[in-house]
PDB file of N, CA and C in Angstrom:
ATOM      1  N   UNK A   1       0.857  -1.169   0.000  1.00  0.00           N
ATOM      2  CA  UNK A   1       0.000   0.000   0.000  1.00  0.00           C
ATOM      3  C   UNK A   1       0.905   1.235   0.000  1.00  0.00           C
ATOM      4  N   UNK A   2       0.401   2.051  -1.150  1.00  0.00           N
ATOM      5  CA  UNK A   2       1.245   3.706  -0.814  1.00  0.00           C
ATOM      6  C   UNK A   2       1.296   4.323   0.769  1.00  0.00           C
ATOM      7  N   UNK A   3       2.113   4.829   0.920  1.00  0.00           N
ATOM      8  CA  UNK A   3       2.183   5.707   2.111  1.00  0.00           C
ATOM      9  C   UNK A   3       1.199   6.508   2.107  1.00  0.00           C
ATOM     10  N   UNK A   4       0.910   7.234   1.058  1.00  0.00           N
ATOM     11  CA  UNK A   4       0.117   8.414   0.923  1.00  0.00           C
ATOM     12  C   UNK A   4      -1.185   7.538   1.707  1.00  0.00           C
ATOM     13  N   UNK A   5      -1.352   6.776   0.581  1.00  0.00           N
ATOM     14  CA  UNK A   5      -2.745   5.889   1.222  1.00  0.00           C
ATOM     15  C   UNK A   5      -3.293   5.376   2.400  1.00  0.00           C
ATOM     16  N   UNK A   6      -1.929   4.872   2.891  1.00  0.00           N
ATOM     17  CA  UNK A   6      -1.941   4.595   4.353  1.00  0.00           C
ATOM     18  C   UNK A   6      -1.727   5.773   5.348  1.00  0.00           C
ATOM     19  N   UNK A   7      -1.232   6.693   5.042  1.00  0.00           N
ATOM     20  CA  UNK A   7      -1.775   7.810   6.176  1.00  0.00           C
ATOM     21  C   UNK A   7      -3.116   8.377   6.066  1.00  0.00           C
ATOM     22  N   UNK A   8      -3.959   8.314   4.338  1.00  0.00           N
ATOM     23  CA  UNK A   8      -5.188   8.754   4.457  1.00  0.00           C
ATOM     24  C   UNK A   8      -6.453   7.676   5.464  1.00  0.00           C
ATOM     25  N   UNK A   9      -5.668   6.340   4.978  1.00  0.00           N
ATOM     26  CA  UNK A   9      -6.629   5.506   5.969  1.00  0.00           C
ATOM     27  C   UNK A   9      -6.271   5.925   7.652  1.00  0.00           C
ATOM     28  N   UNK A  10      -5.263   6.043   8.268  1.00  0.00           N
ATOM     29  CA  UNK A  10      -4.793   6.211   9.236  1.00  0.00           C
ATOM     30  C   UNK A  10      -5.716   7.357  10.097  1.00  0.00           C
ATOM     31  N   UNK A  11      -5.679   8.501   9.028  1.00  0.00           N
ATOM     32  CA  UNK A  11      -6.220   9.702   9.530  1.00  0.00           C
ATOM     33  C   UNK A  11      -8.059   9.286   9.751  1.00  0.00           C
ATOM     34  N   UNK A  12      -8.682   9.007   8.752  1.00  0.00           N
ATOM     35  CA  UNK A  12     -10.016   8.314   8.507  1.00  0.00           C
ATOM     36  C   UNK A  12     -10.477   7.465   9.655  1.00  0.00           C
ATOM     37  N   UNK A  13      -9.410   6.785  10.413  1.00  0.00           N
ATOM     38  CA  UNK A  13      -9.750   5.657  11.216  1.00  0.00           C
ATOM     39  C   UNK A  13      -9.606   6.041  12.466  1.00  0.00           C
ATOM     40  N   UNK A  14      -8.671   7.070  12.555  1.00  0.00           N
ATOM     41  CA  UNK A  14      -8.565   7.801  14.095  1.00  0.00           C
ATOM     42  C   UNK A  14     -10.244   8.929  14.297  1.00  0.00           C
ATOM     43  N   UNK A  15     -10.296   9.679  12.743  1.00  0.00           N
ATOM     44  CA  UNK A  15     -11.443  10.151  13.001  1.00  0.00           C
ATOM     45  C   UNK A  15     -12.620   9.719  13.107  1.00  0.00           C
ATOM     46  N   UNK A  16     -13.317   8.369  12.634  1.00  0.00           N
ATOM     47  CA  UNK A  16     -13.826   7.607  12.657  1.00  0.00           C
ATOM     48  C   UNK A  16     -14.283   6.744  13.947  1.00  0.00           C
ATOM     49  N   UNK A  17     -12.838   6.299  14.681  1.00  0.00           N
ATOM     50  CA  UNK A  17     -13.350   5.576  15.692  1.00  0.00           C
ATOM     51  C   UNK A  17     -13.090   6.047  16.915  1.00  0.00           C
ATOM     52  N   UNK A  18     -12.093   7.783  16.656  1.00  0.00           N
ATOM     53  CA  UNK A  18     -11.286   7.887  18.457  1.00  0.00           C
ATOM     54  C   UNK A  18     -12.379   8.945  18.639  1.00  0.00           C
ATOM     55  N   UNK A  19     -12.460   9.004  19.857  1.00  0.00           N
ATOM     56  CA  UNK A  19     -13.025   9.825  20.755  1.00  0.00           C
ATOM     57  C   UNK A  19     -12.640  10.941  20.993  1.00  0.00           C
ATOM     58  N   UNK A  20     -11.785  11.754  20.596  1.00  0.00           N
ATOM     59  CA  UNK A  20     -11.226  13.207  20.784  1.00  0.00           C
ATOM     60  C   UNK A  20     -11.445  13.586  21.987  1.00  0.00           C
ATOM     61  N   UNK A  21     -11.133  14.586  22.067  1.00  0.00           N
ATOM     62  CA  UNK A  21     -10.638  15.212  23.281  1.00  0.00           C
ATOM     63  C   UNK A  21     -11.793  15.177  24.179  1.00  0.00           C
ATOM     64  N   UNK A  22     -11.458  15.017  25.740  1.00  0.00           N
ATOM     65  CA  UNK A  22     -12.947  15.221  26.669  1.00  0.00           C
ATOM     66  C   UNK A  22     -11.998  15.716  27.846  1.00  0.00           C
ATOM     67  N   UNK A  23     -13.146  16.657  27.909  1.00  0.00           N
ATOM     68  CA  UNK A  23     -12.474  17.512  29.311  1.00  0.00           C
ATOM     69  C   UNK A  23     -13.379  18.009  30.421  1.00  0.00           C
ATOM     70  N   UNK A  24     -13.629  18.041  31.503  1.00  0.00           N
ATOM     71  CA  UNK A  24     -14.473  18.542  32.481  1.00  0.00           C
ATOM     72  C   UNK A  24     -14.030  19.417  33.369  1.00  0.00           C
ATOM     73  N   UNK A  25     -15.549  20.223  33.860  1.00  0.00           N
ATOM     74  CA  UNK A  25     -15.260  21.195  33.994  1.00  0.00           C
ATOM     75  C   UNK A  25     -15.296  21.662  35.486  1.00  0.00           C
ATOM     76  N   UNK A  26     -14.687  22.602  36.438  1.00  0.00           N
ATOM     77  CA  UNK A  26     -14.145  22.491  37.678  1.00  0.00           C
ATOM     78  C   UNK A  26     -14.667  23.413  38.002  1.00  0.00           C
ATOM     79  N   UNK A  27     -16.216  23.790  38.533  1.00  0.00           N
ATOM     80  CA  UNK A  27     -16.825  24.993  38.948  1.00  0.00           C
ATOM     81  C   UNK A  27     -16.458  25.220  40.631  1.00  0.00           C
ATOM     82  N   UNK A  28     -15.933  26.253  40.588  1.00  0.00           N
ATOM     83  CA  UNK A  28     -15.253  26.524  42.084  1.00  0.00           C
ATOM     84  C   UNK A  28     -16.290  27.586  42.563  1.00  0.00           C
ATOM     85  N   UNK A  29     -16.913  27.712  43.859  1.00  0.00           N
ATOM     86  CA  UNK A  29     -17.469  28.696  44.871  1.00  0.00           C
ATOM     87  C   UNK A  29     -16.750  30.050  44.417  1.00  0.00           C
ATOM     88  N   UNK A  30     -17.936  31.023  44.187  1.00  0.00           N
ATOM     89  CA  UNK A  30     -17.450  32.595  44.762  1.00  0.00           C
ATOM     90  C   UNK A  30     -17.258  32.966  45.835  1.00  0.00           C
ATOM     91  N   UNK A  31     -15.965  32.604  46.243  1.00  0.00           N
ATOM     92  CA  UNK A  31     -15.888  32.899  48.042  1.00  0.00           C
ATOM     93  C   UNK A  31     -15.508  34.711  47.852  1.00  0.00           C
ATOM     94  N   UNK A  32     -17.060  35.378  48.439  1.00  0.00           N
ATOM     95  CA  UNK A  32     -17.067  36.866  48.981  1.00  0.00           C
ATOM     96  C   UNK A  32     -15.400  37.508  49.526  1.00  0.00           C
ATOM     97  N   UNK A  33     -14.954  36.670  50.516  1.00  0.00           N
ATOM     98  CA  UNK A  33     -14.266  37.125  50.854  1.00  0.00           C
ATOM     99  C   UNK A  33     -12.646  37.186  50.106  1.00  0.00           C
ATOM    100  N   UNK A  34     -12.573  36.546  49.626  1.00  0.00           N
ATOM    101  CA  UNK A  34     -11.498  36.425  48.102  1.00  0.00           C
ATOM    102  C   UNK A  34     -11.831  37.503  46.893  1.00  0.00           C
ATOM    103  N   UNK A  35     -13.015  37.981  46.864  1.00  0.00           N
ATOM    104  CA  UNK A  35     -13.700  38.776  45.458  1.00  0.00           C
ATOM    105  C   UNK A  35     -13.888  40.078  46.478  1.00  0.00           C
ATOM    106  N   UNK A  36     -13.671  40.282  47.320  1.00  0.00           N
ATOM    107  CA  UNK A  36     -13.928  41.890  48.562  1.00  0.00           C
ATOM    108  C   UNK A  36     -12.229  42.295  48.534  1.00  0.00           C
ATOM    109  N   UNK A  37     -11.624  41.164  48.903  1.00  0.00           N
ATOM    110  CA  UNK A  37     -10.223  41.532  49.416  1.00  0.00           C
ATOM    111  C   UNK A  37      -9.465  40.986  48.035  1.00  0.00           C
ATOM    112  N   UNK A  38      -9.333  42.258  47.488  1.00  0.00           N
ATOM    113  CA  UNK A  38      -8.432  42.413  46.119  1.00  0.00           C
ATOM    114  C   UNK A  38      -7.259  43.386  46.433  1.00  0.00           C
ATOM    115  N   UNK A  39      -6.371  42.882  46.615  1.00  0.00           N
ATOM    116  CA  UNK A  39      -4.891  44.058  47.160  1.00  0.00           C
ATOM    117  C   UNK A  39      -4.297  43.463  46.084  1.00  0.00           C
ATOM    118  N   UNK A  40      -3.456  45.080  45.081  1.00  0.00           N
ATOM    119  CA  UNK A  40      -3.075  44.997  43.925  1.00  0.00           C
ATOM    120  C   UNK A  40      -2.062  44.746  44.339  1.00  0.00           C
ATOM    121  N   UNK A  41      -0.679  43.790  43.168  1.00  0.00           N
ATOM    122  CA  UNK A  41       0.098  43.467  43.281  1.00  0.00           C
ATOM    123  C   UNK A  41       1.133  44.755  43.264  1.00  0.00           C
ATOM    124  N   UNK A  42       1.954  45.444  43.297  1.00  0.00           N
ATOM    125  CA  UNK A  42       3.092  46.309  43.510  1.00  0.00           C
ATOM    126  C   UNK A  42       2.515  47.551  44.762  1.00  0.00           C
ATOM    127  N   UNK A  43       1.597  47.136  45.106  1.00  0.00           N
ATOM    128  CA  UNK A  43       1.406  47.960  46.581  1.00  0.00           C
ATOM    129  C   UNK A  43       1.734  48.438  47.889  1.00  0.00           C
ATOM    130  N   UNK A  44       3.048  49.296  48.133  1.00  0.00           N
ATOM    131  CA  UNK A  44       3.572  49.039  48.881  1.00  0.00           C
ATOM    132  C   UNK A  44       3.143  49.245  50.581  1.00  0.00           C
ATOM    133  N   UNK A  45       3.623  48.742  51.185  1.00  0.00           N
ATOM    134  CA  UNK A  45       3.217  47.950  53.132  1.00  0.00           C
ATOM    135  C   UNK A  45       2.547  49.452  53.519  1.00  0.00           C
ATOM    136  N   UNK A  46       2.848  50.712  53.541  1.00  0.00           N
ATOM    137  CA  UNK A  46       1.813  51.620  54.056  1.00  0.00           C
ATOM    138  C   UNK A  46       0.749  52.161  53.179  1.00  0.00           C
ATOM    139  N   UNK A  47       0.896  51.499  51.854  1.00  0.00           N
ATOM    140  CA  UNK A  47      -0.401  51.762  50.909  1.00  0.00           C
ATOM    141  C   UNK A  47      -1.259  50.510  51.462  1.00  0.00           C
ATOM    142  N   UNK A  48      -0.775  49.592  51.692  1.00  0.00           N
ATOM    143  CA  UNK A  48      -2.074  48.063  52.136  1.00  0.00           C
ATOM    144  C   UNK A  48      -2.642  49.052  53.283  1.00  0.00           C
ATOM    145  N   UNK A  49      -1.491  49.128  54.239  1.00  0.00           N
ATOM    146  CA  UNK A  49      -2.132  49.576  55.755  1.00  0.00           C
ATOM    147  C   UNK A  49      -3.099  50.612  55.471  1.00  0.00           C
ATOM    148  N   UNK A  50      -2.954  51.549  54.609  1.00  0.00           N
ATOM    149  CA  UNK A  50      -3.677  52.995  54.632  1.00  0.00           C
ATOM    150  C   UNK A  50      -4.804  52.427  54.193  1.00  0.00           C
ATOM    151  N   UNK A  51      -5.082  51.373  53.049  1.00  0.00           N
ATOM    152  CA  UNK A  51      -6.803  51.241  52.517  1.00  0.00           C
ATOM    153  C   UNK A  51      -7.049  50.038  53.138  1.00  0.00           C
ATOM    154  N   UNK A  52      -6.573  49.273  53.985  1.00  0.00           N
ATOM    155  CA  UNK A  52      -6.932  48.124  55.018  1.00  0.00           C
ATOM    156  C   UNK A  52      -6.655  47.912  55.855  1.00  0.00           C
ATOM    157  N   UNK A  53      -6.144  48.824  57.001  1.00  0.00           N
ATOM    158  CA  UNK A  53      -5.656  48.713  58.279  1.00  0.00           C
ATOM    159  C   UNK A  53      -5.094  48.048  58.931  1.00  0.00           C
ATOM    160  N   UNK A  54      -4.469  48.268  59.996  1.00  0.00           N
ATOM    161  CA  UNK A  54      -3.570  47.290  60.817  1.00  0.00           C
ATOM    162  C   UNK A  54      -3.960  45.850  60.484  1.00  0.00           C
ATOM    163  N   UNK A  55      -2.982  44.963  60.232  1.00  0.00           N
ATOM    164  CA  UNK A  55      -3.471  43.665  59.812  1.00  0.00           C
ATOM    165  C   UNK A  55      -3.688  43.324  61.574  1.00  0.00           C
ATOM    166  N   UNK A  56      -4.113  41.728  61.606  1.00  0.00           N
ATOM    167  CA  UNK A  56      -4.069  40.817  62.518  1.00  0.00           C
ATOM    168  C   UNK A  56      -2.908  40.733  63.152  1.00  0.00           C
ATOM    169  N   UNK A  57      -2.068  39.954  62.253  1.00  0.00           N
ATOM    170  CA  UNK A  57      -0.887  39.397  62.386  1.00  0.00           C
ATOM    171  C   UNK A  57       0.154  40.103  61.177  1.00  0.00           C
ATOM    172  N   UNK A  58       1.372  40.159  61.799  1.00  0.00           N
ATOM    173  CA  UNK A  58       2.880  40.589  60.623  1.00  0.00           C
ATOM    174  C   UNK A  58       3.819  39.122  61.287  1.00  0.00           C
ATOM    175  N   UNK A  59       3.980  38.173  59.700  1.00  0.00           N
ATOM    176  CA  UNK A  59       4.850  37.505  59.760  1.00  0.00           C
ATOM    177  C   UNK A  59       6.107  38.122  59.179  1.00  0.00           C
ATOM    178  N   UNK A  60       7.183  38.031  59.810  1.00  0.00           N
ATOM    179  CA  UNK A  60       8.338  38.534  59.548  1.00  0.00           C
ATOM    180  C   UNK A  60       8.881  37.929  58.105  1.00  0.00           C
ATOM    181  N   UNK A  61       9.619  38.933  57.506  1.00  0.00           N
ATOM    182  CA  UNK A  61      10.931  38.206  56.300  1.00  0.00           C
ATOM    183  C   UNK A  61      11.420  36.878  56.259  1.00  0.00           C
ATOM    184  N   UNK A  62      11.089  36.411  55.302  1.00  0.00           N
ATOM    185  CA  UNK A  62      11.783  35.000  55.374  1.00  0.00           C
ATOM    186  C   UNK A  62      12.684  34.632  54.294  1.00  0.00           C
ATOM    187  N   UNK A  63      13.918  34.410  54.184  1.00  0.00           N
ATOM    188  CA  UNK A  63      14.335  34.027  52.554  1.00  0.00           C
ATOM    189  C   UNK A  63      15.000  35.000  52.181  1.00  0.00           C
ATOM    190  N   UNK A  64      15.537  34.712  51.156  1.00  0.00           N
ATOM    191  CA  UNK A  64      16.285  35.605  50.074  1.00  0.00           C
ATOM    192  C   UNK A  64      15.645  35.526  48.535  1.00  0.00           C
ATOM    193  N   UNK A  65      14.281  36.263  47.909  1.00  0.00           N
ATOM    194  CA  UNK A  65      14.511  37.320  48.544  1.00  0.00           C
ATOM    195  C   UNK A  65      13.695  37.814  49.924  1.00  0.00           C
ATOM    196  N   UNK A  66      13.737  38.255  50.599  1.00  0.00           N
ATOM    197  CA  UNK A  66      12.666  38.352  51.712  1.00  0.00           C
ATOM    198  C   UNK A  66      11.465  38.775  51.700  1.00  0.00           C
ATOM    199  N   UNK A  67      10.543  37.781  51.820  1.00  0.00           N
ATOM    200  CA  UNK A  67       8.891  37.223  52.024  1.00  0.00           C
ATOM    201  C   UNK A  67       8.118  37.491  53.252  1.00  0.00           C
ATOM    202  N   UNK A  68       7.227  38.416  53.646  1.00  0.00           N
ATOM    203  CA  UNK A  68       6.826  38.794  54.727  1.00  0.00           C
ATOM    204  C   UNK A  68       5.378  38.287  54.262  1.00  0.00           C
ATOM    205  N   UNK A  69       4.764  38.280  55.647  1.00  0.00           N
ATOM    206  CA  UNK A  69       3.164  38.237  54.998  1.00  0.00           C
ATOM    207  C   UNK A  69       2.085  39.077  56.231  1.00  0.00           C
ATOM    208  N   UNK A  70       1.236  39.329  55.742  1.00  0.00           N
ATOM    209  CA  UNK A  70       0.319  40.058  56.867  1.00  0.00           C
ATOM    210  C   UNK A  70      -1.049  39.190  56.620  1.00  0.00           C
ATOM    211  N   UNK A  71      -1.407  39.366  57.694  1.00  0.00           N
ATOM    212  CA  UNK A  71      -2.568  38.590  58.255  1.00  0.00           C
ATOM    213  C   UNK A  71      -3.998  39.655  58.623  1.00  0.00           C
ATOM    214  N   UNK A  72      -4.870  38.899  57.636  1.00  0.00           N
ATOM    215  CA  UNK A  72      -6.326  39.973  58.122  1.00  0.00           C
ATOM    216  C   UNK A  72      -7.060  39.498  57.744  1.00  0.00           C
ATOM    217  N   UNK A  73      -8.297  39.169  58.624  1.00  0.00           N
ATOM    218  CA  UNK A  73      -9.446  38.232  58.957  1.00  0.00           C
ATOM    219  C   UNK A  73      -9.875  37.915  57.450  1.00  0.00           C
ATOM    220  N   UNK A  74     -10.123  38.161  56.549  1.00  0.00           N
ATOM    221  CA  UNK A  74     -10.320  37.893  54.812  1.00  0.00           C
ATOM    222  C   UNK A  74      -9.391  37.583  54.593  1.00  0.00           C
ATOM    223  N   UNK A  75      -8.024  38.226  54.164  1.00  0.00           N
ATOM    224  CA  UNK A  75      -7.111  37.245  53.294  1.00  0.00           C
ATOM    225  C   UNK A  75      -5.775  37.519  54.094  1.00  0.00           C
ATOM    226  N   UNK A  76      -4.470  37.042  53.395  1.00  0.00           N
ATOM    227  CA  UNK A  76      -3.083  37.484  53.639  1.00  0.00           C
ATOM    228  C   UNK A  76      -2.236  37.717  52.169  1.00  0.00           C
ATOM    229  N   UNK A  77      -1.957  39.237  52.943  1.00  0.00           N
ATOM    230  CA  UNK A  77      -1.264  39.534  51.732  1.00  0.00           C
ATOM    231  C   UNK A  77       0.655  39.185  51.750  1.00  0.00           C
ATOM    232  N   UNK A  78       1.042  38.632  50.622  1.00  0.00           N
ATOM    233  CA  UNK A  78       2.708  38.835  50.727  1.00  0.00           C
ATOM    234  C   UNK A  78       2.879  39.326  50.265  1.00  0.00           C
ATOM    235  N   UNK A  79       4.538  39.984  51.154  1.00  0.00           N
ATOM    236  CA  UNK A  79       4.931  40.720  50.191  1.00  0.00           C
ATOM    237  C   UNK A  79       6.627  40.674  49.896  1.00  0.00           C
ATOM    238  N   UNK A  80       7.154  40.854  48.837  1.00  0.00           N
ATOM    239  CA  UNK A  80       8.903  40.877  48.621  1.00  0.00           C
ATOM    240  C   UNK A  80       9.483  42.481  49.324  1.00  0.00           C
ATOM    241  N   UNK A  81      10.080  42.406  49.926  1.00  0.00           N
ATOM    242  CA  UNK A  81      10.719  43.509  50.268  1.00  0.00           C
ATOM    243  C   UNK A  81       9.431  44.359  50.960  1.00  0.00           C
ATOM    244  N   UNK A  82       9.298  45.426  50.117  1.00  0.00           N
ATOM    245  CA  UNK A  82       8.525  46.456  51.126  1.00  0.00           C
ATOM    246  C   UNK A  82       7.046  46.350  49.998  1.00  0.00           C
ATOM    247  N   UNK A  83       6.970  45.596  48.891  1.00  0.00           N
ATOM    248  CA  UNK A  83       5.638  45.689  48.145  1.00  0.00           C
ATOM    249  C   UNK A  83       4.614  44.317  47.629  1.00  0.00           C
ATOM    250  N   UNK A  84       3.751  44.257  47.622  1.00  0.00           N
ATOM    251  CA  UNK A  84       2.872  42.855  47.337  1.00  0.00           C
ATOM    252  C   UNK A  84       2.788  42.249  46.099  1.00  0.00           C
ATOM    253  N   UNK A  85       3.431  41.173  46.384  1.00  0.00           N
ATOM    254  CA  UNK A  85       3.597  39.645  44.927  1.00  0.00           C
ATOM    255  C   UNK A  85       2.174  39.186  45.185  1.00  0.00           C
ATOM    256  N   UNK A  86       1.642  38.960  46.373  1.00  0.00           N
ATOM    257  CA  UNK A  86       0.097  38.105  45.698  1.00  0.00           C
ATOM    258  C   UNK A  86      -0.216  38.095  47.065  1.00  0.00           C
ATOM    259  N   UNK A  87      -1.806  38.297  47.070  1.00  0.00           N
ATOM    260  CA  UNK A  87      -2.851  38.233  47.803  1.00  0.00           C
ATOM    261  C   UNK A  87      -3.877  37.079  48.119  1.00  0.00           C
ATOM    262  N   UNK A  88      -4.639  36.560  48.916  1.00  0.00           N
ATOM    263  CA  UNK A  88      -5.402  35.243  49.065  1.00  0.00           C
ATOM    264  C   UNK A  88      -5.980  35.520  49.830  1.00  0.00           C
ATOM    265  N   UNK A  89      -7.672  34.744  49.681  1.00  0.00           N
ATOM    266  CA  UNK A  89      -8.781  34.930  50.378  1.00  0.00           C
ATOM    267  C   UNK A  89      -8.351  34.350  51.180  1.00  0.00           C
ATOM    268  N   UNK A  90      -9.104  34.106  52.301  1.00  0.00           N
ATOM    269  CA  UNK A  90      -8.949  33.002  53.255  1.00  0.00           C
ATOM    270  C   UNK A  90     -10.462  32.280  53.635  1.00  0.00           C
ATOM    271  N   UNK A  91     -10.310  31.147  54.094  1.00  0.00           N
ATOM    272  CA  UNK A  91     -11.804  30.628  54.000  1.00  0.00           C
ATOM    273  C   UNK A  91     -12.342  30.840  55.572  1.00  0.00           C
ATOM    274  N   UNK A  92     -13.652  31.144  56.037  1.00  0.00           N
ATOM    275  CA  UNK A  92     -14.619  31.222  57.262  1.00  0.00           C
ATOM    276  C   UNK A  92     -14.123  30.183  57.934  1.00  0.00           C
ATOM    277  N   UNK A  93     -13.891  30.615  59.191  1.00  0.00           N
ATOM    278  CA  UNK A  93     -13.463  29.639  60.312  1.00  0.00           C
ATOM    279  C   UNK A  93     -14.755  29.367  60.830  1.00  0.00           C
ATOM    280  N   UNK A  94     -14.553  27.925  60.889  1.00  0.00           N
ATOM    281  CA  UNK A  94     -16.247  27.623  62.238  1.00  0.00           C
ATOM    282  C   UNK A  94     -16.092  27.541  63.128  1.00  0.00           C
TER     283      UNK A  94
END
């Protein structure tokens, strides 16, 4: 059999009998408190404090480069040095 031929059957028979792609889908909760507490990333530590006040908790620097994080009843923000890499809701304590 030609090549040609045999890749047209090839192609014909995968489309024919395979199942293509299947994927499902991962509906996650609007947790309020994750979608309220949005602290932009390059924000620096007395811009958080000034539009969200004294946190809870200040975990100290950790690492090189140094990673701090603050603590407040909705989320914790980190941050590198003196400004914020990323923010996270936190979930309702029972």
């Amino acid at each position: 059999m030609p090549k040609r031929a045999l890749t047209a059957l090839t192609l014909i028979a995968s489309l024919a009998f395979g199942h293509g792609a299947v994927a499902d889908t991962l509906e996650m909760t609007d947790a309020p408190q994750a979608r309220d507490a949005v602290v932009s990333r390059g924000l620096s530590m007395s811009q958080v404090e000034q539009r969200y006040g004294e946190p809870s908790r200040r975990i100290g620097a950790v690492g090189d480069p140094p990673i701090s994080r603050w603590i407040y009843p909705q989320f914790v923000v980190y941050f590198e040095g003196q400004h914020v890499i990323h923010a996270v809701g936190t979930s309702p304590t029972t």
